[in-house]
C-alpha atoms as a PDB file:
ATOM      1  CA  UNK A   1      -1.756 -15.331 -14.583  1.00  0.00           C
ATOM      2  CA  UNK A   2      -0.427 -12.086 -15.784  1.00  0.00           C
ATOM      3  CA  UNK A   3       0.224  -8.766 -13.908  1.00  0.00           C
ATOM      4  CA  UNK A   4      -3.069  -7.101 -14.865  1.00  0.00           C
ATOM      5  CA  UNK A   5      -5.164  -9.887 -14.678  1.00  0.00           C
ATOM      6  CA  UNK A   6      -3.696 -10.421 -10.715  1.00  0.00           C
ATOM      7  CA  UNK A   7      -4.801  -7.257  -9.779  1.00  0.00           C
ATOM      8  CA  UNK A   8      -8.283  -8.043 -11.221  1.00  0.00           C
ATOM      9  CA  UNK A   9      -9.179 -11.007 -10.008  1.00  0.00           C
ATOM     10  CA  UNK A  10      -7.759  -9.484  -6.539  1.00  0.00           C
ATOM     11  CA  UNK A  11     -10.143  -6.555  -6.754  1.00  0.00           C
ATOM     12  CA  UNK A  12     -12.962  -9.238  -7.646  1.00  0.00           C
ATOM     13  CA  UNK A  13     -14.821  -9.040  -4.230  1.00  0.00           C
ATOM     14  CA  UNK A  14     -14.604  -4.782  -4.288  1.00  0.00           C
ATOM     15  CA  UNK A  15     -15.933  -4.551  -7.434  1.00  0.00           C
ATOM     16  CA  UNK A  16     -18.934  -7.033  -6.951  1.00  0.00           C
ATOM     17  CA  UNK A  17     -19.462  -5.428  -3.610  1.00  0.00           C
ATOM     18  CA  UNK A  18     -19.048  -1.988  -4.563  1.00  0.00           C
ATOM     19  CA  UNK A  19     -19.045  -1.260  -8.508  1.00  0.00           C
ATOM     20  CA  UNK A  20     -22.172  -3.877  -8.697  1.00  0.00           C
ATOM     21  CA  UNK A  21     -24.044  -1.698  -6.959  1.00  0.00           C
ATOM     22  CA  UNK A  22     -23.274   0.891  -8.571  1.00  0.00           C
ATOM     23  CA  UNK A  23     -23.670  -0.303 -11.648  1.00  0.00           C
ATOM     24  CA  UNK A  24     -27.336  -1.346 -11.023  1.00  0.00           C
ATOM     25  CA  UNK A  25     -27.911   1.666  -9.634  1.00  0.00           C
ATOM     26  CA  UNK A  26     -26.858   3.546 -12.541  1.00  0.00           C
ATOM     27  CA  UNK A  27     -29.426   0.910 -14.920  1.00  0.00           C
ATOM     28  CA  UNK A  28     -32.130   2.363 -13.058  1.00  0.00           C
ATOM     29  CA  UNK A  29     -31.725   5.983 -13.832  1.00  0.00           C
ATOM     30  CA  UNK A  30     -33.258   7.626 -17.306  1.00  0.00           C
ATOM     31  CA  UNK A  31     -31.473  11.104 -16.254  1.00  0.00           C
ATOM     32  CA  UNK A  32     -28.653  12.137 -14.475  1.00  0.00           C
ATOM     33  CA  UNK A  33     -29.734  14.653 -11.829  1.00  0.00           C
ATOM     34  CA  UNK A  34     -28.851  15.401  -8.033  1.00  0.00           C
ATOM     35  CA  UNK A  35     -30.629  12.472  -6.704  1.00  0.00           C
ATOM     36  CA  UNK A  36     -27.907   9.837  -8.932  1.00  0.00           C
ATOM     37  CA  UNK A  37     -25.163  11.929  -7.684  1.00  0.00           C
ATOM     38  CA  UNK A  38     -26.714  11.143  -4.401  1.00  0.00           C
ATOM     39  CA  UNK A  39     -26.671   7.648  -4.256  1.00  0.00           C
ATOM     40  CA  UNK A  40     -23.516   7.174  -6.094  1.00  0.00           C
ATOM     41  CA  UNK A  41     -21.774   8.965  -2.956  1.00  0.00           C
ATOM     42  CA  UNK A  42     -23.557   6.806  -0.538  1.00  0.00           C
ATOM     43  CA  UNK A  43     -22.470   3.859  -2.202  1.00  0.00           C
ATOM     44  CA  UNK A  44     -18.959   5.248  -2.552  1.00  0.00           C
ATOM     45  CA  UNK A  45     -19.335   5.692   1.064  1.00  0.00           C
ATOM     46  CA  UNK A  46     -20.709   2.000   1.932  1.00  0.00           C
ATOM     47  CA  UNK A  47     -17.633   0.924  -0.521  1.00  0.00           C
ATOM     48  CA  UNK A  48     -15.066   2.156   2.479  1.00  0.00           C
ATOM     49  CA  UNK A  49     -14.187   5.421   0.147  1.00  0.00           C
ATOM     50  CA  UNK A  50     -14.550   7.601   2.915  1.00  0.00           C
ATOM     51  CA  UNK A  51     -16.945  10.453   3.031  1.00  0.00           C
ATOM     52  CA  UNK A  52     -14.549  12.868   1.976  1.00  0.00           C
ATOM     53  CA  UNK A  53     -12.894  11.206  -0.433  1.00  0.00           C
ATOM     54  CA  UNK A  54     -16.897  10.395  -1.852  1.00  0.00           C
ATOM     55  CA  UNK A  55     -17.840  13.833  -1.982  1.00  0.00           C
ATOM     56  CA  UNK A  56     -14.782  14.960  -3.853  1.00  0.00           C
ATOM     57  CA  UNK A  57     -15.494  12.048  -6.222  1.00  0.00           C
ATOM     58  CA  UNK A  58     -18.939  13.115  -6.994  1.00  0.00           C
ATOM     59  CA  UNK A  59     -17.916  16.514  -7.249  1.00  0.00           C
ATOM     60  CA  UNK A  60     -15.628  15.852  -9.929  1.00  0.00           C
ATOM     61  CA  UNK A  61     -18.201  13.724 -12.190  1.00  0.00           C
ATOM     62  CA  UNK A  62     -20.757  16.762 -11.650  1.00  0.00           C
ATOM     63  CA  UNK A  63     -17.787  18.943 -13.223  1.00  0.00           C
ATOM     64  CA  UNK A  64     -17.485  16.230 -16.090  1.00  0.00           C
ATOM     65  CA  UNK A  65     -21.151  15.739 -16.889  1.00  0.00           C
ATOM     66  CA  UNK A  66     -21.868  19.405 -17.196  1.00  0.00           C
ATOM     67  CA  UNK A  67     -18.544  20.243 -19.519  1.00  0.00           C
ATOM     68  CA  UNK A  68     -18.951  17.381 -21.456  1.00  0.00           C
ATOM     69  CA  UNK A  69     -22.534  17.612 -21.531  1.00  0.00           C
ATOM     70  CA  UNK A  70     -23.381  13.864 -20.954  1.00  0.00           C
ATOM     71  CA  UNK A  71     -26.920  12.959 -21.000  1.00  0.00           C
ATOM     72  CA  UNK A  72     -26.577   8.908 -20.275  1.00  0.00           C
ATOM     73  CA  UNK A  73     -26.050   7.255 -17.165  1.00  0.00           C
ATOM     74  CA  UNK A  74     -24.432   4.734 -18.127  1.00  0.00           C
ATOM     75  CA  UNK A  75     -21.457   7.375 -19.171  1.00  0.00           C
ATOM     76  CA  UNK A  76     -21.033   7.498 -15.697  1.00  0.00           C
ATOM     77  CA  UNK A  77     -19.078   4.294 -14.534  1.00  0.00           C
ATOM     78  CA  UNK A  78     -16.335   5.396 -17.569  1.00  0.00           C
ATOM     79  CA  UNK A  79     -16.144   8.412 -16.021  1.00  0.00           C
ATOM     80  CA  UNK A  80     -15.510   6.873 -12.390  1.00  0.00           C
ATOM     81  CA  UNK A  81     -13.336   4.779 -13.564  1.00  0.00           C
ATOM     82  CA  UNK A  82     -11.467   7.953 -15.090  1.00  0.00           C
ATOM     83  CA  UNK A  83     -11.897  10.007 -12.113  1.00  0.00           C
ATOM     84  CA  UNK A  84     -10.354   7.399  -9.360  1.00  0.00           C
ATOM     85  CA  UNK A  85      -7.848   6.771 -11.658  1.00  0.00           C
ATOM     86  CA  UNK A  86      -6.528  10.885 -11.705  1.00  0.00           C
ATOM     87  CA  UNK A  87      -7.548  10.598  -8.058  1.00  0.00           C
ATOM     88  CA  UNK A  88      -5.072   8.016  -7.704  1.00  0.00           C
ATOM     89  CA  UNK A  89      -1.870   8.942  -9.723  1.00  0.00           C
ATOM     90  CA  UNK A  90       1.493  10.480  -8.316  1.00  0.00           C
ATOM     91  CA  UNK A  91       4.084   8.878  -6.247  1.00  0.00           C
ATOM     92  CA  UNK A  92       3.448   5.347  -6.968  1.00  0.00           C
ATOM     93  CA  UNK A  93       6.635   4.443  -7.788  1.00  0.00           C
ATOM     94  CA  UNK A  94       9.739   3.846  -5.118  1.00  0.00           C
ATOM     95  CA  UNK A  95      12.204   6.153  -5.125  1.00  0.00           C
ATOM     96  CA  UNK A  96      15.428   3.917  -4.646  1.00  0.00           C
ATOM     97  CA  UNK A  97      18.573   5.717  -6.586  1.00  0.00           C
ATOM     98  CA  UNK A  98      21.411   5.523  -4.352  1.00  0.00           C
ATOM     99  CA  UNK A  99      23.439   2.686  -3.416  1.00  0.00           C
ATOM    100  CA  UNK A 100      22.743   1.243  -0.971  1.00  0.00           C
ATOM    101  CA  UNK A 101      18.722   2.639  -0.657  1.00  0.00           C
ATOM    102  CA  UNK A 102      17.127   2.086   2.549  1.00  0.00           C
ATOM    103  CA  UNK A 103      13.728   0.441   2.751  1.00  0.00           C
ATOM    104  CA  UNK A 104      11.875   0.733   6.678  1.00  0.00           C
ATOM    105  CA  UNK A 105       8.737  -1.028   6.776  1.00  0.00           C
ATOM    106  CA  UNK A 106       6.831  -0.512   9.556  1.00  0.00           C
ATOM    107  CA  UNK A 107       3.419  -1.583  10.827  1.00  0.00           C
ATOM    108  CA  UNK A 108       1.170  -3.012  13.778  1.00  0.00           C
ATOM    109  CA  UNK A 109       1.614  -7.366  14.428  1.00  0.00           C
ATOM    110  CA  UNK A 110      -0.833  -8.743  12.182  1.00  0.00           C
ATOM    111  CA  UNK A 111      -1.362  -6.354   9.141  1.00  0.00           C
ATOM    112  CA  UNK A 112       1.456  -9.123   7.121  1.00  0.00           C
ATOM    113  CA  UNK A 113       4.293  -7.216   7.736  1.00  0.00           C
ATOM    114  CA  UNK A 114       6.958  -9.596   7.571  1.00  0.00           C
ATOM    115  CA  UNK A 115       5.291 -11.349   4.270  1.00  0.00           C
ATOM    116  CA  UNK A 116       5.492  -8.273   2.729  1.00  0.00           C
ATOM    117  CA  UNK A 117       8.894  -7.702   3.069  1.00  0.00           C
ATOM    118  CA  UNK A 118      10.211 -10.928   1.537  1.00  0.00           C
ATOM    119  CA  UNK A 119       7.247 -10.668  -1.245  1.00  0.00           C
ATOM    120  CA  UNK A 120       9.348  -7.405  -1.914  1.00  0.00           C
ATOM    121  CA  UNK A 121      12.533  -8.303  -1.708  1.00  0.00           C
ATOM    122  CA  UNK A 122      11.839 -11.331  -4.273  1.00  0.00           C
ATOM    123  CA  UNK A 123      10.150  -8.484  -6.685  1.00  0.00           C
ATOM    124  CA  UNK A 124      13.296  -6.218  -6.258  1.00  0.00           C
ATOM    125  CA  UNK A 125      15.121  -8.984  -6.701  1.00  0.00           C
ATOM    126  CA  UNK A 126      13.516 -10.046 -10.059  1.00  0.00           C
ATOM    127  CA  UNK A 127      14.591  -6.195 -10.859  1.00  0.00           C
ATOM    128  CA  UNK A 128      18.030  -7.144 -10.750  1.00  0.00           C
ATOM    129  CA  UNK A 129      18.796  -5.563  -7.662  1.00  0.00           C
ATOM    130  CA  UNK A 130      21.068  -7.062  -4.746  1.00  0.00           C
ATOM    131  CA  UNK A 131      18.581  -6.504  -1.845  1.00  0.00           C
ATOM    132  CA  UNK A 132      19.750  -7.168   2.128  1.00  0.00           C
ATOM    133  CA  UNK A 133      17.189  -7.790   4.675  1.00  0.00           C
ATOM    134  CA  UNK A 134      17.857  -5.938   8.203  1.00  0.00           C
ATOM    135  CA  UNK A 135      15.873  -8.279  10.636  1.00  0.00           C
ATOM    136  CA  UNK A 136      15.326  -5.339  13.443  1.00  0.00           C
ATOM    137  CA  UNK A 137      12.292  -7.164  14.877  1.00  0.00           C
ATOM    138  CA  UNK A 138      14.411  -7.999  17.797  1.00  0.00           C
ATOM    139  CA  UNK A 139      11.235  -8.308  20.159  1.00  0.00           C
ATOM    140  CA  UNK A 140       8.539 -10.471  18.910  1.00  0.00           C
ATOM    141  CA  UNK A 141       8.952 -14.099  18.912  1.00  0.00           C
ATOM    142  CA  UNK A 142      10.071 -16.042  15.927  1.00  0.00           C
ATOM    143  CA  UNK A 143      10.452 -13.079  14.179  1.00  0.00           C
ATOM    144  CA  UNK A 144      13.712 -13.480  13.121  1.00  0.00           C
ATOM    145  CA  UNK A 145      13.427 -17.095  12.018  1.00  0.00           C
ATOM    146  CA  UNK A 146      10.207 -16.353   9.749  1.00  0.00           C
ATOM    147  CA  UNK A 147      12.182 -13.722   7.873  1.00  0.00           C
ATOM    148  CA  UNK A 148      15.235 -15.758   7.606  1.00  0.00           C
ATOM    149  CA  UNK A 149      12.900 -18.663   5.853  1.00  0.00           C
ATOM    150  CA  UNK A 150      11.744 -15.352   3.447  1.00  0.00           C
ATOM    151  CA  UNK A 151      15.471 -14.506   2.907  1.00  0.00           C
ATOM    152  CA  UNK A 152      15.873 -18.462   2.033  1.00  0.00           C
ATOM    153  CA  UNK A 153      12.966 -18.466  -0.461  1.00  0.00           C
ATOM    154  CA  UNK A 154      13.882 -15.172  -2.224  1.00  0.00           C
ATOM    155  CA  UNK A 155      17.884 -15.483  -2.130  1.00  0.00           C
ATOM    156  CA  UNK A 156      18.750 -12.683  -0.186  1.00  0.00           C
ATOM    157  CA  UNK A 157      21.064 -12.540   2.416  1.00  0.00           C
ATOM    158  CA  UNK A 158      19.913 -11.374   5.730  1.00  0.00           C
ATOM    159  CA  UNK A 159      21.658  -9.450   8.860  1.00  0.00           C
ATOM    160  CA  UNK A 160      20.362 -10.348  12.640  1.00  0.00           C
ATOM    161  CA  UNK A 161      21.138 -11.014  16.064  1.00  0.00           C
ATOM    162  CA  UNK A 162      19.918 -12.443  18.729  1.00  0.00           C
ATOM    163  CA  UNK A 163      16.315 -12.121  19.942  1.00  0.00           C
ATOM    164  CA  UNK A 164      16.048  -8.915  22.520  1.00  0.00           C
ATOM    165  CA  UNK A 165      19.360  -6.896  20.628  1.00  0.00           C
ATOM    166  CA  UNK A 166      18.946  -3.749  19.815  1.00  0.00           C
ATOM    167  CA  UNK A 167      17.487  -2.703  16.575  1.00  0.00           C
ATOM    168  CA  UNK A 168      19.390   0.304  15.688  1.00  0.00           C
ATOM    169  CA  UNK A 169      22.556  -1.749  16.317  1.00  0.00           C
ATOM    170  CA  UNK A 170      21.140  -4.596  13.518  1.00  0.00           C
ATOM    171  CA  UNK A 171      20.476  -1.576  11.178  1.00  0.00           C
ATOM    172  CA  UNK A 172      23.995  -0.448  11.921  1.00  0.00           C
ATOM    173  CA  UNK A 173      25.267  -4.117  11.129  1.00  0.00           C
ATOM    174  CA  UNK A 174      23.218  -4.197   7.919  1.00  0.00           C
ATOM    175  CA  UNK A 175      24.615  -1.051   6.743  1.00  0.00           C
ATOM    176  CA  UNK A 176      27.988  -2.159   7.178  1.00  0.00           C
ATOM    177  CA  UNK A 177      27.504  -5.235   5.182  1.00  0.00           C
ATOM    178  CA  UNK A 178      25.650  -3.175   2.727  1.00  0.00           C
ATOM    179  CA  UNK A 179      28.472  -1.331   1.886  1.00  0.00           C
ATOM    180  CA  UNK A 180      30.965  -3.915   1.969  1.00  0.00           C
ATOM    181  CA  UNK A 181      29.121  -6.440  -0.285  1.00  0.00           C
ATOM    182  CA  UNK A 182      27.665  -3.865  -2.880  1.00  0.00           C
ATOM    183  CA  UNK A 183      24.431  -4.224  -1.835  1.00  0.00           C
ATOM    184  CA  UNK A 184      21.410  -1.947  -3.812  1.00  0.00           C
ATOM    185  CA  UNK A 185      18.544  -2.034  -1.175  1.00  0.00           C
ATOM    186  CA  UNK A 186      18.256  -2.514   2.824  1.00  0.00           C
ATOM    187  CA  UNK A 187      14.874  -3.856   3.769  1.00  0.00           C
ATOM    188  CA  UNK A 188      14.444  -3.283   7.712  1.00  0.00           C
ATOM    189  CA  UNK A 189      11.470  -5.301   9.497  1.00  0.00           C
ATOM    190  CA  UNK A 190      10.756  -2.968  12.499  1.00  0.00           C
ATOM    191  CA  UNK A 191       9.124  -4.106  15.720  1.00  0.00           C
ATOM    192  CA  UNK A 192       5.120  -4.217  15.614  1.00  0.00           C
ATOM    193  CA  UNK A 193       4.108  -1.091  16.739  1.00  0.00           C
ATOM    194  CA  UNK A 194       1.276   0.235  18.094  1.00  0.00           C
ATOM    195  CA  UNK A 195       1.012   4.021  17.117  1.00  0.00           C
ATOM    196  CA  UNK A 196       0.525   4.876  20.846  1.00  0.00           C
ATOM    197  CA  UNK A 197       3.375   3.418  22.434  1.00  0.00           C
ATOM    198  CA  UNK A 198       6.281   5.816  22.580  1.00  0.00           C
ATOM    199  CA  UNK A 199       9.077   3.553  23.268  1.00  0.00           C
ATOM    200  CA  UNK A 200       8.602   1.988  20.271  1.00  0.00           C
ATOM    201  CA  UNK A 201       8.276   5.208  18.376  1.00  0.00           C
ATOM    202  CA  UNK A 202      11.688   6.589  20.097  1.00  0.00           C
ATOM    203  CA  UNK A 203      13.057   3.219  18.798  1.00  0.00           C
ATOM    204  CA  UNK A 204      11.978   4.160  15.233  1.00  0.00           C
ATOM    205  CA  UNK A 205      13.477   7.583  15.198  1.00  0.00           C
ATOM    206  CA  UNK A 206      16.711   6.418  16.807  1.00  0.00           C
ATOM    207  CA  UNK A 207      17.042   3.556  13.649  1.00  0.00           C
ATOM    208  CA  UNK A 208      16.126   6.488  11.258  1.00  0.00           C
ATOM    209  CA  UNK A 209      19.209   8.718  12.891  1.00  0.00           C
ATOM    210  CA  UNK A 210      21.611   5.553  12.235  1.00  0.00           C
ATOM    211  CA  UNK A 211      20.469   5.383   8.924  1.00  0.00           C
ATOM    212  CA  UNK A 212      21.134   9.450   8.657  1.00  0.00           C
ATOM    213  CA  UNK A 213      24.699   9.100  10.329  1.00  0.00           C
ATOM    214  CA  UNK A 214      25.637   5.706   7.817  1.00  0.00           C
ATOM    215  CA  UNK A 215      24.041   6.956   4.492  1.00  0.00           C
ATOM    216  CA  UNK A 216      23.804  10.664   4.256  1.00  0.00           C
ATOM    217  CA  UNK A 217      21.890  11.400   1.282  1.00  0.00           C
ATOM    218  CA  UNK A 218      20.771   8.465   1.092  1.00  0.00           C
ATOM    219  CA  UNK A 219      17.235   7.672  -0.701  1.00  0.00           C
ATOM    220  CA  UNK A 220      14.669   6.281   2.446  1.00  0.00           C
ATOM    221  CA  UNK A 221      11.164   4.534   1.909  1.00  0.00           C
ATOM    222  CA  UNK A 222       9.335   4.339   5.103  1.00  0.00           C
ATOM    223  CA  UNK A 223       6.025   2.015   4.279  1.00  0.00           C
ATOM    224  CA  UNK A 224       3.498   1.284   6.163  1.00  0.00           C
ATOM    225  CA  UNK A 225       1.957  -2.331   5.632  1.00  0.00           C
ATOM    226  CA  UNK A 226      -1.729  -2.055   6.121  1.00  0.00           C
ATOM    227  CA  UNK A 227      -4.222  -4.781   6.212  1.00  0.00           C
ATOM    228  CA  UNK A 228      -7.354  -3.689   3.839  1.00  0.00           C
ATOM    229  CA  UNK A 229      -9.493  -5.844   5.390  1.00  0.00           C
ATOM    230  CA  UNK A 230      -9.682  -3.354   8.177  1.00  0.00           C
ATOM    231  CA  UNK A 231     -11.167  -0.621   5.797  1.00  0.00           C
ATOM    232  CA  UNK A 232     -11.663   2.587   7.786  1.00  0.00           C
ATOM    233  CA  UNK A 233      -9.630   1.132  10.361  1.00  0.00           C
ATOM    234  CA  UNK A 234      -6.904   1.042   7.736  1.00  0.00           C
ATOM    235  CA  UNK A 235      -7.118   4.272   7.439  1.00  0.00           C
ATOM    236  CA  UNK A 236      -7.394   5.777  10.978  1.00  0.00           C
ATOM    237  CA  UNK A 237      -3.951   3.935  11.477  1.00  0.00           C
ATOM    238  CA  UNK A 238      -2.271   5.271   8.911  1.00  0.00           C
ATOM    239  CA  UNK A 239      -2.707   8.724  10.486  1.00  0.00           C
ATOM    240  CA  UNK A 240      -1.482   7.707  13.477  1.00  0.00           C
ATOM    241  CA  UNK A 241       1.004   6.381  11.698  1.00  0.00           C
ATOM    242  CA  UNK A 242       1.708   9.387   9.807  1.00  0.00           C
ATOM    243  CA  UNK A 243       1.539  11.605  12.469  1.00  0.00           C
ATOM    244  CA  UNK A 244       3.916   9.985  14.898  1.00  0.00           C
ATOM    245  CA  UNK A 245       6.317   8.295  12.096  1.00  0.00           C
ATOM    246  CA  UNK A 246       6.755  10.160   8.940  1.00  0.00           C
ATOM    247  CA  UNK A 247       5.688   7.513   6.241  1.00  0.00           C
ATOM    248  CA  UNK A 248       6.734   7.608   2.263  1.00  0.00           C
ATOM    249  CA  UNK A 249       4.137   5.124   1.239  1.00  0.00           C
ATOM    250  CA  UNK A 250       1.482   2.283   1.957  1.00  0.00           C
ATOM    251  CA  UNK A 251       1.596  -1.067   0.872  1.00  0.00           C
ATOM    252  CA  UNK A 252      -2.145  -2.813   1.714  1.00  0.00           C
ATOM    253  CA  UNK A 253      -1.939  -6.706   2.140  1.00  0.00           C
ATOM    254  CA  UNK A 254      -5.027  -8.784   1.494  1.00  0.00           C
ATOM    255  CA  UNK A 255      -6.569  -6.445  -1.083  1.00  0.00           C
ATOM    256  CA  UNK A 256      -8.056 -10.023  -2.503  1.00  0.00           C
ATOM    257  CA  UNK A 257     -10.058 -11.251   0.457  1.00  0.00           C
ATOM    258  CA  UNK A 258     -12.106  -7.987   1.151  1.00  0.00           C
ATOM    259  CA  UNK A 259     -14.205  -5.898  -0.534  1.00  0.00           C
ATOM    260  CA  UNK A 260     -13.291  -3.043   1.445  1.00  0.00           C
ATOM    261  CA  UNK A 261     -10.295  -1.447  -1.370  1.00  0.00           C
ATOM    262  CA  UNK A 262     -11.908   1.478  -1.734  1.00  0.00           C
ATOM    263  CA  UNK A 263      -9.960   2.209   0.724  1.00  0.00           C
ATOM    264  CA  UNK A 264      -6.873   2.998  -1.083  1.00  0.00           C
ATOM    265  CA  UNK A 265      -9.282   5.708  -2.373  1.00  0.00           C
ATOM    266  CA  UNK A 266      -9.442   7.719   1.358  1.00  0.00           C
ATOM    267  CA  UNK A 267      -5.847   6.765   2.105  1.00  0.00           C
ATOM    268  CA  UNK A 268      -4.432   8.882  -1.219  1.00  0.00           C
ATOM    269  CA  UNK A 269      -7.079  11.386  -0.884  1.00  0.00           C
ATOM    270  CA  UNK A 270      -7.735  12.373   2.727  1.00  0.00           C
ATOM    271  CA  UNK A 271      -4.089  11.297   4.352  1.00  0.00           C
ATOM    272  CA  UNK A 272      -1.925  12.752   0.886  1.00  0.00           C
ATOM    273  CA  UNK A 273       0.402   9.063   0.638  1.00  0.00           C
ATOM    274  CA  UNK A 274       0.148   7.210  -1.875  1.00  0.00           C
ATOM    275  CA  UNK A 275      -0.233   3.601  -2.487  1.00  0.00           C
ATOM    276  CA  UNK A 276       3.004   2.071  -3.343  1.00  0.00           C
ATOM    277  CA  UNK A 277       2.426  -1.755  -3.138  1.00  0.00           C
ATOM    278  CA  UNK A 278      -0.614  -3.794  -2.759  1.00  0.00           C
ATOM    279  CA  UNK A 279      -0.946  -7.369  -2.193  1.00  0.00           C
ATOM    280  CA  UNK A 280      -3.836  -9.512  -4.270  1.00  0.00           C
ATOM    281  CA  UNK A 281      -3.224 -13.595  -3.344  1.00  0.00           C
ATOM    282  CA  UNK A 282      -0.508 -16.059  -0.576  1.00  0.00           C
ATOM    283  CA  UNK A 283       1.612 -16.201  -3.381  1.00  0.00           C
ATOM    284  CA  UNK A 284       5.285 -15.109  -3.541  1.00  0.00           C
ATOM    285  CA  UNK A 285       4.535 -12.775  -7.004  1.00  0.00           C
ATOM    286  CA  UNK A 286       1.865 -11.365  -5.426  1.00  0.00           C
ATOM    287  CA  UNK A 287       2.723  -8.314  -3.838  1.00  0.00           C
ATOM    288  CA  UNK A 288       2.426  -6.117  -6.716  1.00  0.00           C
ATOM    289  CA  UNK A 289       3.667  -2.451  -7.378  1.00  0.00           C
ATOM    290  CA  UNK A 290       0.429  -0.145  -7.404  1.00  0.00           C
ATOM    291  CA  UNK A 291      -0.548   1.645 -10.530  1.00  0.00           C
ATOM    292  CA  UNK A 292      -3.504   4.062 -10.345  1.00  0.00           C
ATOM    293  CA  UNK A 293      -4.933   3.149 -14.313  1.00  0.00           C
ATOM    294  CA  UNK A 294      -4.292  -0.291 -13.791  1.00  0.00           C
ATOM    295  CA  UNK A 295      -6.268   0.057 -10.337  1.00  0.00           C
ATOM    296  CA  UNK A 296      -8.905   2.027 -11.707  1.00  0.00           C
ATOM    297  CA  UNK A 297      -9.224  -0.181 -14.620  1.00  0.00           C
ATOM    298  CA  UNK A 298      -9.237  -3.424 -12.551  1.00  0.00           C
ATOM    299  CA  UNK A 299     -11.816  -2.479  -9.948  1.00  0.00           C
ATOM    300  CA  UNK A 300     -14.267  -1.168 -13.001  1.00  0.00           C
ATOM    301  CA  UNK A 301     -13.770  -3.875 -15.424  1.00  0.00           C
ATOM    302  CA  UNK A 302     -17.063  -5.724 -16.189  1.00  0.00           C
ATOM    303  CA  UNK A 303     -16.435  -9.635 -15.624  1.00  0.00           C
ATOM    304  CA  UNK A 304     -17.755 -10.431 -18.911  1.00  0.00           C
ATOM    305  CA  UNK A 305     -14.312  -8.782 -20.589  1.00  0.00           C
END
C-alpha cells in the first residue's frame, strides 16, 4: 500500500463519520447562507474539531465564498478541504541537523508510546540515519525489554540499565555512546507521566539539563505521543503537557481506529504545535510523517476515487 493511500484508508472512519455528514448536508442545500455555515460548524464540532478551531474554519469559508463569489454548495467541501489544509501547514517536519540530534518522547502509559518510538526509529532508519534508542523508562515494568525487542526489529542499538536507575544517568550513557559510535539521532523513552505529578516532571527537566550540558547546541524534539482515540481528551492533555513540559511536536497513534482526527485540527489550531507524526495501522511502516495537503486531501477524498 503506498504512503498516500495509508493515510487514507487510516482516515477512513473520520471521514465517513465526519466528512459524510457533511457532505449530505451540503446535498441538501440550494444556497449557501448563514444557516449552512451553521451546521457545517456543528458538525465540525461533533467531528472532535473543537469549537474554536470550528468557528475559525467557518469563518474562513465565509471569507472564500464572498471573494470568490461561489454560488454552489457543493464548492464547499473543495474549499474545506483547502482551508484545513492552510490550517494545517508549518512545522511538520523534524528539525534534526546536528550530530548527534536528540529525540524525547514523552507521554501518559497507554497513548503507544513505546511503539512509537521504534515505528520511528525504523522510519529514520530507512532515512539513512544511525539512530540510538535511550531506554529512560527506568520505572514501569517491562519497559525496557519491550523496547529492546523494538531495537531488535528495527536494527538499532539501544542504551539501558537496570530497572529503577536513574533516567538522566541512561541519557547521560546514551550520549556518550552517541558520540563515540557516530550516532545521528538519540530517541529517549521517558517514564509515563501524568501531567500532574511533579516528580516526574522534575525528572523531565533534569534529563533535558543533561542533554543541555552533553550537546550544547544541539537540535531537541520533545513529542508528545497522543492517543486520537481520546479526541478532546487528546487535546486537554496536550496542554497540560505543554504547559508543564515544553513540547516541539505531537505524534497521534491510532488515527485508523477512530473517527475522532479532527482532532489534529484543535491541537494545531487552539494549542499552536503541530502534528509531526501520526500513526494509521499495527504495522512497523505505519507511523507516518504528517503532511497537512496530504491530510487534508486524505480525510476529503470521496471513496469512489
Amino acid at each position: 500500500m503506498g504512503f498516500f493511500s495509508k493515510i487514507k484508508e487510516g482516515l477512513k472512519k473520520t471521514r465517513d463519520a465526519v466528512v459524510g455528514q457533511i457532505d449530505t448536508m451540503l446535498k441538501s442545500f440550494t444556497k449557501i447562507d448563514d444557516e449552512l455555515f451553521e451546521e457545517l460548524e456543528e458538525l465540525l464540532v461533533m467531528g472532535d474539531v473543537g469549537i474554536a478551531t470550528a468557528t475559525k474554519i467557518t469563518d474562513e469559508l465565509r471569507k472564500k465564498v464572498k471573494k470568490q463569489g461561489i454560488k454552489d454548495p457543493n464548492e464547499i467541501h473543495r474549499l474545506l478541504e483547502e482551508t484545513v489544509a492552510e490550517l494545517l501547514s508549518g512545522g511538520e517536519e523534524l528539525k534534526l541537523t546536528t550530530k548527534p540530534s536528540v529525540i524525547l518522547v514523552i507521554g501518559v502509559n497507554g497513548v503507544g508510546k513505546t511503539t512509537t518510538i521504534g515505528k520511528l526509529a525504523n522510519n529514520l532508519r530507512m532515512q539513512g540515519k544511525k539512530v540510538l534508542l535511550a531506554a529512560a523508562d527506568t520505572f514501569r515494568a517491562a519497559a525496557i525489554d519491550q523496547l529492546e525487542i523494538w531495537a531488535d526489529r528495527c536494527k538499532c542499538e539501544i542504551v539501558k540499565q537496570n530497572e529503577g536507575s536513574d533516567p538522566a544517568a541512561v541519557v547521560f550513557d546514551a550520549i556518550s555512546s552517541a558520540k563515540a559510535k557516530g550516532a545521528d539521532v538519540i530517541i529517549c523513552d521517558t517514564a509515563g507521566r501524568l501531567h500532574n505529578k511533579k516528580h516526574l516532571m522534575d525528572e523531565l527537566s533534569k534529563i533535558s539539563r543533561i542533554i543541555d550540558r552533553e550537546l550544547p547546541g544541539a537540535d531537541k524534539e520533545y513529542l508528545l505521543v497522543l492517543d486520537a482515540t481520546t479526541g478532546q481528551n487528546a487535546v486537554n492533555q496536550a496542554r497540560e503537557f505543554k504547559n508543564a513540559a515544553g513540547i516541539t511536536g505531537i505524534v497521534l497513534t491510532k488515527l485508523d481506529g477512530t473517527a475522532k482526527g479532527g482532532v489534529v485540527l484543535s491541537i494545531k489550531e487552539e494549542l499552536d504545535v503541530p502534528v509531526k507524526y501520526i500513526g494509521v495501522g499495527e504495522q512497523i511502516d505505519d507511523l507516518q510523517p504528517f503532511d497537512s495537503e496530504d491530510f487534508a486531501k486524505a480525510l476529503f477524498a470521496r471513496d469512489d476515487k
